[in-house]
C-alpha atoms as a PDB file:
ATOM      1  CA  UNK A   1     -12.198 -68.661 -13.430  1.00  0.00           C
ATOM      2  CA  UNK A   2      -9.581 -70.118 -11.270  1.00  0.00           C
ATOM      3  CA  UNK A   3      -5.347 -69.305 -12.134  1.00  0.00           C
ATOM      4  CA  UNK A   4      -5.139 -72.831 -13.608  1.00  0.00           C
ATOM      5  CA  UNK A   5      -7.900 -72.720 -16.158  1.00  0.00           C
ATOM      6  CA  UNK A   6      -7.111 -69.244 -17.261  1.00  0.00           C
ATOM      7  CA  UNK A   7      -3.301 -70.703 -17.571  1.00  0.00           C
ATOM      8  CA  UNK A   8      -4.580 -73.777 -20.286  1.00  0.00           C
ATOM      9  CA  UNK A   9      -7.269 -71.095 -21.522  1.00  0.00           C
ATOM     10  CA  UNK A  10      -4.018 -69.941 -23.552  1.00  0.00           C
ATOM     11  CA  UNK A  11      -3.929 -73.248 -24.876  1.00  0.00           C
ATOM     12  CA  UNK A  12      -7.260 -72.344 -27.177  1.00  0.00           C
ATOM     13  CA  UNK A  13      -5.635 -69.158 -28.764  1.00  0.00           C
ATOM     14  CA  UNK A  14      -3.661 -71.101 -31.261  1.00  0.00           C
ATOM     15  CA  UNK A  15      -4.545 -72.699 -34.473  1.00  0.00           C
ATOM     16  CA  UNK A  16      -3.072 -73.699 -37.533  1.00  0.00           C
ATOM     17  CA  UNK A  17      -3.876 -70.033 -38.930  1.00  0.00           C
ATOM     18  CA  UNK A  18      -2.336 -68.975 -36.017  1.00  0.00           C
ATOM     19  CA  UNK A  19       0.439 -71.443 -34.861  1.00  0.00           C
ATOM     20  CA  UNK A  20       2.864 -68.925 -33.519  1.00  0.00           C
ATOM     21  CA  UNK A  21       1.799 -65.856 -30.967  1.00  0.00           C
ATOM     22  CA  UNK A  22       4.294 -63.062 -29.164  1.00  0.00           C
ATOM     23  CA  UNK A  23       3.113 -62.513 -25.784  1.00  0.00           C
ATOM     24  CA  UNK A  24       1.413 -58.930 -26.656  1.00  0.00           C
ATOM     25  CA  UNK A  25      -0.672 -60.426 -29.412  1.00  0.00           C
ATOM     26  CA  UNK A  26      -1.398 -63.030 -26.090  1.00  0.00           C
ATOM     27  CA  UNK A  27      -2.222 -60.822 -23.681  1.00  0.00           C
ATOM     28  CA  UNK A  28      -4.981 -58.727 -26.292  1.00  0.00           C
ATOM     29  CA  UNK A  29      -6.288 -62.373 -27.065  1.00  0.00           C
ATOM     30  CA  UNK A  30      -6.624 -63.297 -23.683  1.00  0.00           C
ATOM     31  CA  UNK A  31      -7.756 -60.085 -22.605  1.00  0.00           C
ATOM     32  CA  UNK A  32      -4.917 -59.844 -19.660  1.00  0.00           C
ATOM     33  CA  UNK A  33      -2.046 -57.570 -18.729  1.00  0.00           C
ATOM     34  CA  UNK A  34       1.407 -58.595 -19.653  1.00  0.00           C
ATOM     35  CA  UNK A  35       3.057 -59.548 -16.508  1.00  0.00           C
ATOM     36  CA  UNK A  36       0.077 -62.100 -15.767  1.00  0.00           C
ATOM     37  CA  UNK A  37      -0.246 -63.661 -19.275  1.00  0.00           C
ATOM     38  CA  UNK A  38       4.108 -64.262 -18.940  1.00  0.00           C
ATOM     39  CA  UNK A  39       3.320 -65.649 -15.530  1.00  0.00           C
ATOM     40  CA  UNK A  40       1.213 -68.138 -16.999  1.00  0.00           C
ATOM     41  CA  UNK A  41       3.259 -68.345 -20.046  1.00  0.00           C
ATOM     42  CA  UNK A  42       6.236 -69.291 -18.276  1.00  0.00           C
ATOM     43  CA  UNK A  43       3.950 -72.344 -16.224  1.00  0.00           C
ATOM     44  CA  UNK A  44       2.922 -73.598 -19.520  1.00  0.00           C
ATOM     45  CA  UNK A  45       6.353 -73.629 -21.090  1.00  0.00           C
ATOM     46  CA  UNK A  46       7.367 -75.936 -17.459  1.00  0.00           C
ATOM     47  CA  UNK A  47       5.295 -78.477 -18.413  1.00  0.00           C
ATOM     48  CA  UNK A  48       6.104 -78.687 -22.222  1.00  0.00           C
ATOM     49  CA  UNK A  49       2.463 -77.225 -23.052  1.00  0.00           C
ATOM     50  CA  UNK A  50       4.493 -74.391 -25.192  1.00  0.00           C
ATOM     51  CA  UNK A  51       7.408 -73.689 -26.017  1.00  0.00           C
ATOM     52  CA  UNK A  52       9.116 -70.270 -27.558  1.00  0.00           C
ATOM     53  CA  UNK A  53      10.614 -70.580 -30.647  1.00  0.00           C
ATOM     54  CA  UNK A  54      14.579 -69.311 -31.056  1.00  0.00           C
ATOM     55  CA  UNK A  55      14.204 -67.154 -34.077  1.00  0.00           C
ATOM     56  CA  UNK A  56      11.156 -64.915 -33.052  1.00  0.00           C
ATOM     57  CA  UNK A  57      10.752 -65.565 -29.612  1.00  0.00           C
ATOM     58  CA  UNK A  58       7.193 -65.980 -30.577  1.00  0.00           C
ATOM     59  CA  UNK A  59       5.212 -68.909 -28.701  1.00  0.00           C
ATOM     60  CA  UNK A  60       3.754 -72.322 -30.248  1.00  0.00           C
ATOM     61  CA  UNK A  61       1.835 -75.103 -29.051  1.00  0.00           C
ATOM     62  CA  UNK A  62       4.893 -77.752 -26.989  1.00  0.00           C
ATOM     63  CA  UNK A  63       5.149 -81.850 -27.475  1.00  0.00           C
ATOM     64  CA  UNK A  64       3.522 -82.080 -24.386  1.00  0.00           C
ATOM     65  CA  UNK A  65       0.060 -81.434 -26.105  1.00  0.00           C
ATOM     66  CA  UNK A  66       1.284 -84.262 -28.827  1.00  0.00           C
ATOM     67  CA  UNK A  67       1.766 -86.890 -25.994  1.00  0.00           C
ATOM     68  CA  UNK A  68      -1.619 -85.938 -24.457  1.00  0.00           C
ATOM     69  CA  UNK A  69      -3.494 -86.073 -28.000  1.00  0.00           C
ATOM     70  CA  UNK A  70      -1.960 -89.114 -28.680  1.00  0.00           C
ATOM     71  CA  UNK A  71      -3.410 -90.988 -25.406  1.00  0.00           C
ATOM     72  CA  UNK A  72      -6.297 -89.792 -25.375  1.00  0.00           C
ATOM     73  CA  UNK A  73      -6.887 -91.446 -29.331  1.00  0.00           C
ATOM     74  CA  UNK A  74      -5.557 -94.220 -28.260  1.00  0.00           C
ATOM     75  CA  UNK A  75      -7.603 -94.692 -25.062  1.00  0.00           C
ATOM     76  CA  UNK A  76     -10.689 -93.546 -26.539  1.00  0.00           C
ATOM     77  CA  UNK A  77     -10.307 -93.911 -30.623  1.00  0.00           C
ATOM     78  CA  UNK A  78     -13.081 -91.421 -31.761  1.00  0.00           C
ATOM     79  CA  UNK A  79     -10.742 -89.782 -33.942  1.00  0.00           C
ATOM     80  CA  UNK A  80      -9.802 -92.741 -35.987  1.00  0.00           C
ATOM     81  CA  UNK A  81     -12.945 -94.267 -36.217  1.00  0.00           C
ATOM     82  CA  UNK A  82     -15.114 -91.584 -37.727  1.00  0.00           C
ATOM     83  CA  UNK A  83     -12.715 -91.096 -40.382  1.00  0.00           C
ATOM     84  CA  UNK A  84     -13.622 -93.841 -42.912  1.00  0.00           C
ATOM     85  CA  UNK A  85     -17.971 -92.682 -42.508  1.00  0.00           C
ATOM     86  CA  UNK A  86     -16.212 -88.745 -42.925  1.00  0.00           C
ATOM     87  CA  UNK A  87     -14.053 -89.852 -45.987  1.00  0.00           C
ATOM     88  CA  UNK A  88     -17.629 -91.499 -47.988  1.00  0.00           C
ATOM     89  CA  UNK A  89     -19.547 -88.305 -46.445  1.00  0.00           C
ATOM     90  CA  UNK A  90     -17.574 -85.776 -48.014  1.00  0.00           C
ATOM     91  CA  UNK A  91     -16.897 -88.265 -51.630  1.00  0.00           C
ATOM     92  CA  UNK A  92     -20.845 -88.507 -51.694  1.00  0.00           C
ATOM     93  CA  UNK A  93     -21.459 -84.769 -50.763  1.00  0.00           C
ATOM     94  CA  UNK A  94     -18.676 -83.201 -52.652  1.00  0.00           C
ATOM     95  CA  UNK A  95     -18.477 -80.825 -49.903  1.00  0.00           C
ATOM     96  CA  UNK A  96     -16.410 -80.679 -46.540  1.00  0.00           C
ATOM     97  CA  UNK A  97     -17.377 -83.372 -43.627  1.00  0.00           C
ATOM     98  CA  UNK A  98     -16.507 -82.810 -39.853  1.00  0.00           C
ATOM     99  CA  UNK A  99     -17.336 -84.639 -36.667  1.00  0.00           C
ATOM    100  CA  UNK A 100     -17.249 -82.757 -33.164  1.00  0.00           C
ATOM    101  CA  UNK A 101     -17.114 -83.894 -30.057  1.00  0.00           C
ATOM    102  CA  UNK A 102     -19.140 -82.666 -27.035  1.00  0.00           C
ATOM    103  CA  UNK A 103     -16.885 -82.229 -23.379  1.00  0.00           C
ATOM    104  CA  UNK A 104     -19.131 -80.551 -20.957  1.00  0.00           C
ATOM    105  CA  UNK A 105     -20.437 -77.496 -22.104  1.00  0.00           C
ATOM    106  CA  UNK A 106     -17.978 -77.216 -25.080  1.00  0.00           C
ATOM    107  CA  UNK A 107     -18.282 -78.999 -28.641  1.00  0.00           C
ATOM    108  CA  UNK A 108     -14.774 -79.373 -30.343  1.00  0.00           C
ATOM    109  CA  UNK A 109     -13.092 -79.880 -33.505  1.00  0.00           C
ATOM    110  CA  UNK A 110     -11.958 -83.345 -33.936  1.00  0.00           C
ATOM    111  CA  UNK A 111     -11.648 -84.109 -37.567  1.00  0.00           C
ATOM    112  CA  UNK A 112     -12.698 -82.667 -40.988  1.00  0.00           C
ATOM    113  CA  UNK A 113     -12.214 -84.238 -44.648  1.00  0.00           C
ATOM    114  CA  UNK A 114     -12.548 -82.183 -47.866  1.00  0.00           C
ATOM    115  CA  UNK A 115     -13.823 -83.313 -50.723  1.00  0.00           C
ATOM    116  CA  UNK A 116     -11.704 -82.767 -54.279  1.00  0.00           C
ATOM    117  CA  UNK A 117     -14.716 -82.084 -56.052  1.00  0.00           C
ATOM    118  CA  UNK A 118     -14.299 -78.246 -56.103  1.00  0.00           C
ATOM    119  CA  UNK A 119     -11.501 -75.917 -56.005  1.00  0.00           C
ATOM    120  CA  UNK A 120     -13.711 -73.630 -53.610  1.00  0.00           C
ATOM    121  CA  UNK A 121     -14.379 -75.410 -50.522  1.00  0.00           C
ATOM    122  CA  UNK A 122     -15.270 -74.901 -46.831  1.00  0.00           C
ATOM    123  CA  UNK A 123     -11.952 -75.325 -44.437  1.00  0.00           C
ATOM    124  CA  UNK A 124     -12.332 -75.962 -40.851  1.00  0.00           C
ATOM    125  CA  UNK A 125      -9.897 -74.513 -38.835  1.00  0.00           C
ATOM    126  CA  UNK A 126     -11.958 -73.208 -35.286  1.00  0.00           C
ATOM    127  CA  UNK A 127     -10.772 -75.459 -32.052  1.00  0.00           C
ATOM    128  CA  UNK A 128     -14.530 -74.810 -31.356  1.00  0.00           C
ATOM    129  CA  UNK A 129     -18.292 -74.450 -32.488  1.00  0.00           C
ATOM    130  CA  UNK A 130     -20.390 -71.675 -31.236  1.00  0.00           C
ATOM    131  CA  UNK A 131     -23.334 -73.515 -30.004  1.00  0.00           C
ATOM    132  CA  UNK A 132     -25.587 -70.781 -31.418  1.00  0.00           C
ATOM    133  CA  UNK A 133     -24.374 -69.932 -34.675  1.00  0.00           C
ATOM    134  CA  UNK A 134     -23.314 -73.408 -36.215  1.00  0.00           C
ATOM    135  CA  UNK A 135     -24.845 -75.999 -37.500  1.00  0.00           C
ATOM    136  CA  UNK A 136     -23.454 -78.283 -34.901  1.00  0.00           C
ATOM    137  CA  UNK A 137     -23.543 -76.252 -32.131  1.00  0.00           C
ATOM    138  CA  UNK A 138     -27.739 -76.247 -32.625  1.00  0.00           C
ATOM    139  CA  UNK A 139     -27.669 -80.211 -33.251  1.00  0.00           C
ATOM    140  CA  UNK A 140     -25.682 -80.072 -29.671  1.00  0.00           C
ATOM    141  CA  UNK A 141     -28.252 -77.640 -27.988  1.00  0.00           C
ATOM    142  CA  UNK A 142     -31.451 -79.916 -29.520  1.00  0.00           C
ATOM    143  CA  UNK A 143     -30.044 -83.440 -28.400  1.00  0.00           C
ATOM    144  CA  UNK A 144     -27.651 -82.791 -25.816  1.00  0.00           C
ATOM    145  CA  UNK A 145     -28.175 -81.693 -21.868  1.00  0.00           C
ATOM    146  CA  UNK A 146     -30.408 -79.321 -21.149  1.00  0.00           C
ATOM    147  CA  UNK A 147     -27.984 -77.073 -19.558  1.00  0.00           C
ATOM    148  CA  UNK A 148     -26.090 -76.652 -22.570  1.00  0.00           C
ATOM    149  CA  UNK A 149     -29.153 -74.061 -23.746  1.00  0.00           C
ATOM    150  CA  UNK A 150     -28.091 -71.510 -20.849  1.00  0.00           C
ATOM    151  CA  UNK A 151     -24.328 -71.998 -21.930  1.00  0.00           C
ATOM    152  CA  UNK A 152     -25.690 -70.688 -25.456  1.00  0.00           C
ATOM    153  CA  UNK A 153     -27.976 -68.023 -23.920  1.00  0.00           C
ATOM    154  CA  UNK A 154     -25.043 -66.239 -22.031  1.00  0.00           C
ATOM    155  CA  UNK A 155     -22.837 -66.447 -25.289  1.00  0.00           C
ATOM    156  CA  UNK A 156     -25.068 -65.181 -28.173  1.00  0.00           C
ATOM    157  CA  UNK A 157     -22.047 -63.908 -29.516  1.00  0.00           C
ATOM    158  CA  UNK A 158     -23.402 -62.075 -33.348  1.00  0.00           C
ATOM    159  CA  UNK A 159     -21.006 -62.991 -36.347  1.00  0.00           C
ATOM    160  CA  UNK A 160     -22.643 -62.334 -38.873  1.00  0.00           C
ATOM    161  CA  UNK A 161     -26.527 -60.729 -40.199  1.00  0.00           C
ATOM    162  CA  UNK A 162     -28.178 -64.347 -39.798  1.00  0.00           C
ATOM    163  CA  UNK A 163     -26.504 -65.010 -35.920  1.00  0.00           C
ATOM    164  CA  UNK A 164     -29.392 -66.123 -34.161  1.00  0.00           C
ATOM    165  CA  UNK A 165     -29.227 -62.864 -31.379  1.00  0.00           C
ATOM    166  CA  UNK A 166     -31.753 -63.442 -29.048  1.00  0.00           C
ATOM    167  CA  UNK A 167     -32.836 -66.354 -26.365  1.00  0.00           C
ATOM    168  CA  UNK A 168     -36.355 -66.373 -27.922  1.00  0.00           C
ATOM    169  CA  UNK A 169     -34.792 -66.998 -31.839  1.00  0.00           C
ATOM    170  CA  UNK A 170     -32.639 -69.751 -29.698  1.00  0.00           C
ATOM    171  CA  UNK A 171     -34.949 -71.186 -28.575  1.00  0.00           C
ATOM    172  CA  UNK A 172     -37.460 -71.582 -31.996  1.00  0.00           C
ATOM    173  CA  UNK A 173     -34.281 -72.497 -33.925  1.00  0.00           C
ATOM    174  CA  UNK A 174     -33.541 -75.484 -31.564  1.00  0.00           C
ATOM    175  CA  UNK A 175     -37.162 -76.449 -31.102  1.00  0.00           C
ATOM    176  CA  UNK A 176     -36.879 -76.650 -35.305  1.00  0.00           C
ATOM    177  CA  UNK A 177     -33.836 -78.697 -35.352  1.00  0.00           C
ATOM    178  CA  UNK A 178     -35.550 -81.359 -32.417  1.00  0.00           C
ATOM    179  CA  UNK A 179     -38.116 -81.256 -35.026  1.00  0.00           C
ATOM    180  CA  UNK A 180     -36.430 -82.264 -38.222  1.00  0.00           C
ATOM    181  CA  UNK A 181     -33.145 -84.386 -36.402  1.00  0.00           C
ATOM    182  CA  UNK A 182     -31.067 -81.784 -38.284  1.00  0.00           C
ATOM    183  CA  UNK A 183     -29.407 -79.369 -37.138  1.00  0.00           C
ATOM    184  CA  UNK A 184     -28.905 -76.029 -40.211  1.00  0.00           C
ATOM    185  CA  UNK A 185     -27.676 -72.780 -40.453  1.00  0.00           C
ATOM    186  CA  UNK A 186     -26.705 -70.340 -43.692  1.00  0.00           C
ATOM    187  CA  UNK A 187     -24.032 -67.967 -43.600  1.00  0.00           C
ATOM    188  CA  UNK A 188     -24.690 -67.378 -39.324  1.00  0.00           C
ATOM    189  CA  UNK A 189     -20.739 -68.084 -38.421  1.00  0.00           C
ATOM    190  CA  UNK A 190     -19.274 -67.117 -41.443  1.00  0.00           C
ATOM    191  CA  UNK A 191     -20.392 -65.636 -44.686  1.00  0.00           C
ATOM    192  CA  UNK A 192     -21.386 -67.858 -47.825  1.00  0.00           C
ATOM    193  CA  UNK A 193     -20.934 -70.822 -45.991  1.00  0.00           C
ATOM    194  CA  UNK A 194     -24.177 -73.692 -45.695  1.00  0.00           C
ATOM    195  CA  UNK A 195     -24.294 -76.320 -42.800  1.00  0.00           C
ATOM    196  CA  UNK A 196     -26.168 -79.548 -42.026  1.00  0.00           C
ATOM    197  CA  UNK A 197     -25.658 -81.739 -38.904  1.00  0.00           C
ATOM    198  CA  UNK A 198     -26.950 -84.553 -36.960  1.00  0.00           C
ATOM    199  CA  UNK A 199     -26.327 -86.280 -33.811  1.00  0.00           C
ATOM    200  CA  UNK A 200     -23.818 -88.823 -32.587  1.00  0.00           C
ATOM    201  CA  UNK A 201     -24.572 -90.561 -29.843  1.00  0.00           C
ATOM    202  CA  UNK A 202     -21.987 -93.076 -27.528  1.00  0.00           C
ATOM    203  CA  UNK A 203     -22.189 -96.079 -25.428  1.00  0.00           C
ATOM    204  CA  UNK A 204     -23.639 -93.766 -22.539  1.00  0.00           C
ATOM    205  CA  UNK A 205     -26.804 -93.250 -24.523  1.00  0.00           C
ATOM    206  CA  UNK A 206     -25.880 -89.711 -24.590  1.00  0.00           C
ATOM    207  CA  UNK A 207     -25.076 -87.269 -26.991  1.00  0.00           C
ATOM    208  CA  UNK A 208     -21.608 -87.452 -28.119  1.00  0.00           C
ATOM    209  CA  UNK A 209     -21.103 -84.676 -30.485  1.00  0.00           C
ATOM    210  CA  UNK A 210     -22.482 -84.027 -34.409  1.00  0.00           C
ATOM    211  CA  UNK A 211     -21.413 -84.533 -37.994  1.00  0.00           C
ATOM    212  CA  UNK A 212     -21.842 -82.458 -40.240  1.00  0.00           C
ATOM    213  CA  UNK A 213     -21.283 -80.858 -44.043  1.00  0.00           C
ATOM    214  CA  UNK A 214     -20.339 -77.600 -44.624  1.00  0.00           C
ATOM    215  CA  UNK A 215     -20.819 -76.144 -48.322  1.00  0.00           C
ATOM    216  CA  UNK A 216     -20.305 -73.195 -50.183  1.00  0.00           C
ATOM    217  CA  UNK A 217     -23.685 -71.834 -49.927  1.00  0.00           C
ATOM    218  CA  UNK A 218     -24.004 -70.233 -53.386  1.00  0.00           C
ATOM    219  CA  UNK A 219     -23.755 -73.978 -55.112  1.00  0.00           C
ATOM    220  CA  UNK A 220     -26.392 -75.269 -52.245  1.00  0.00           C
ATOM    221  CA  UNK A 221     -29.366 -75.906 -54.252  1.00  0.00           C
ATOM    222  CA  UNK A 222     -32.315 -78.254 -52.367  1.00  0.00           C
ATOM    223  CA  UNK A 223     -31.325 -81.098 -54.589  1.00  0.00           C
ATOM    224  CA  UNK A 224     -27.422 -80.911 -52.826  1.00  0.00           C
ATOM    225  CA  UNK A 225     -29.258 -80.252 -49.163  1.00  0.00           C
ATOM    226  CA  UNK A 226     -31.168 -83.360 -49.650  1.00  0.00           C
ATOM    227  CA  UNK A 227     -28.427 -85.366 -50.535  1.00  0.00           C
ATOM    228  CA  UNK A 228     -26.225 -83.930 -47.759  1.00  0.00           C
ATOM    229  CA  UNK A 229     -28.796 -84.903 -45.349  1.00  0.00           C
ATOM    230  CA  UNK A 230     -29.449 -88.533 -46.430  1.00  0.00           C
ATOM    231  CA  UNK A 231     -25.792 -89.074 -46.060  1.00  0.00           C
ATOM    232  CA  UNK A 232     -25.619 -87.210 -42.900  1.00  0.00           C
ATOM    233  CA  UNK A 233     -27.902 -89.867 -41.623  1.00  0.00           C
ATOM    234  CA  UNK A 234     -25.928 -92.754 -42.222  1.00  0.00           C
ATOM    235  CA  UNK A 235     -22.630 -91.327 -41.440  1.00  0.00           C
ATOM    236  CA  UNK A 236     -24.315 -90.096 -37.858  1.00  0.00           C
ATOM    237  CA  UNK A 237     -25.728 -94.324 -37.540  1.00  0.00           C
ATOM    238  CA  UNK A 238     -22.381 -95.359 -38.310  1.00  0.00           C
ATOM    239  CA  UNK A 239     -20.082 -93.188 -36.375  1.00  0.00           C
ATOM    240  CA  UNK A 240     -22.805 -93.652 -33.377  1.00  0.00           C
ATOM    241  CA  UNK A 241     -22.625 -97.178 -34.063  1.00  0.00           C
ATOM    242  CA  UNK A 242     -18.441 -97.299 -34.126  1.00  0.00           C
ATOM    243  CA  UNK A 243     -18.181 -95.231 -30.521  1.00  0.00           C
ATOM    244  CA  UNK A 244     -20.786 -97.339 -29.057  1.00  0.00           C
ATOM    245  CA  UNK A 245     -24.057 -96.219 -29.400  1.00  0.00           C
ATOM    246  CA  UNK A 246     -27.244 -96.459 -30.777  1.00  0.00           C
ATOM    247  CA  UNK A 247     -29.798 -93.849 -32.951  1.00  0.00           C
ATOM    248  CA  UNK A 248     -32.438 -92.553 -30.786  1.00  0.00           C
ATOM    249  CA  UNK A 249     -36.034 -93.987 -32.232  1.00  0.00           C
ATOM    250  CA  UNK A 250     -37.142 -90.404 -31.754  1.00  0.00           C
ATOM    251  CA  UNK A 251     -34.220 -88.976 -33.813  1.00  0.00           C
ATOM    252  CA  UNK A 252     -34.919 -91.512 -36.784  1.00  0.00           C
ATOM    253  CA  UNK A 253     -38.856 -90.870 -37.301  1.00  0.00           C
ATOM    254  CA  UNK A 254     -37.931 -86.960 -36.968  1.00  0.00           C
ATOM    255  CA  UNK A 255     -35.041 -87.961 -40.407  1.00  0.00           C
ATOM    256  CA  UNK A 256     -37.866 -89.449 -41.688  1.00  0.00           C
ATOM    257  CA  UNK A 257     -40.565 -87.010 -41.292  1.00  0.00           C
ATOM    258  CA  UNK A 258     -37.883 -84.767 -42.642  1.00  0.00           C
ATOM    259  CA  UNK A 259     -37.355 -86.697 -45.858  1.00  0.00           C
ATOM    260  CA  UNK A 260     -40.839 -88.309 -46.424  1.00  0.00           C
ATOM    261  CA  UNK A 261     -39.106 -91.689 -45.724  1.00  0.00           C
ATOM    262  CA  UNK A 262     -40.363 -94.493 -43.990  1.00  0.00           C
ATOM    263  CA  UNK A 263     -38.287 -94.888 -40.237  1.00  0.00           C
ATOM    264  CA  UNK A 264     -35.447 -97.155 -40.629  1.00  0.00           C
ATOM    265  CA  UNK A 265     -34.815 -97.815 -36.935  1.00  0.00           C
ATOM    266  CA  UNK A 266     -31.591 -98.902 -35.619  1.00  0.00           C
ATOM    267  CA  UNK A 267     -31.291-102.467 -34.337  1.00  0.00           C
ATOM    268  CA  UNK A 268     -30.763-102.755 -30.835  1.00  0.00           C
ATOM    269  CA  UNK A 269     -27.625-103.205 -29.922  1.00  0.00           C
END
């Protein structure tokens, strides 16, 4: 890794459960000695990326990353426009909806809506989704470039008893969600918590990242994981169809194999 991505690797450490960071709690995050993490600390802090705070001298994310999040939504509007299909996802699920988005090997956060229904609900608050242990991550790994499956195969990172923890269980867990167009996992990144996802695609024709539901998985009874996934179809067609793109054919008979529907293909466009 070159000095200038481990310099915006920093960047990833915070989060709104962890907004503020002291260089030592950096340095064991990052896994680097002091005097290097400052070095790159101090670069950051240059360019507005961070900036140290007066009262604890503790770090937090700059207006520089602001400005930067702000052109790229309004260059490329993915943000805004998957919020409205998110919104009637999580009112008809009564759970919480996200949307990633895939950038090379990486699938990130982009935006999440809870639903009022319950006072115990699933938060989202990761920058990013372990492509082996989420639900989107395996949507990503099914429908997405092929070299995304080595990505996952060098990272089998174990969270939890149900982390998928070997290349052969990788590889039977994506050829399951190809299978069904969904992509599902149960308490494998964090305990308790159910997730279903399909596929977004863009103008490309490519996979452009998932949506998905994420439930408390003690109140997930079939009847909820059926309804989850017959609005995760048409929240995936209209988020597709809002950044350009179109449902695979493929992807739509495997939805209704899944669901003992008959294929409602999208137009094309």
């Amino acid at each position: 890794m070159s000095s200038a991505a481990k310099t915006l690797a920093l960047l990833s450490l915070f989060s709104t459960k962890r907004p503020e960071i002291g260089l030592s709690e950096l340095c064991r995050l990052a896994g680097r000695d002091k005097a290097t993490t400052y070095r790159h600390l101090q670069v950051l802090e240059e360019a507005g990326f961070v900036e140290q705070t007066p009262e604890t001298k503790r770090y937090r994310l700059g207006p520089a990353v602001l400005q930067l999040a702000q052109t790229r939504e309004l260059t490329v509007p993915r943000k805004e426009s998957a919020m409205p299909a998110l919104s009637r996802l999580a009112i008809e699920t009564g759970e919480t909806a996200h949307v990633s988005e895939l950038s090379g090997t990486t699938l990130y956060a982009l935006a999440s809506c809870e639903s009022s229904m319950h006072s115990t609900r699933v938060i989202i608050d990761i920058q990013t989704f372990p492509l082996h242990a989420t639900a989107s991550g395996l949507c990503a790994l099914a429908f997405g470039p092929p070299d995304l499956i080595d990505v996952a195969a060098s990272r089998l990172q174990v969270f939890t008893s149900t982390t998928v923890k070997t290349v052969d269980e990788l590889a039977r867990t994506v050829e399951s969600v190809g299978d069904t167009g969904f992509g599902h996992t149960n308490s494998s990144f964090e305990q308790d918590v159910h997730s279903l996802a399909a596929p977004v695609f863009d103008q490309t024709g490519r996979l452009a990242g998932c949506v998905s539901v994420a439930s408390v998985a003690s109140r997930c009874t079939s009847y909820l994981v059926r309804r989850i996934q017959e609005n995760l179809m048409q929240a995936s067609r209209d988020i597709t169809r809002n950044w350009g793109g179109t449902i695979p054919d493929s992807i739509e008979a495997s939805w209704a194999r899944s669901l003992n529907l008959h294929p409602t293909l999208e137009p094309a466009s």
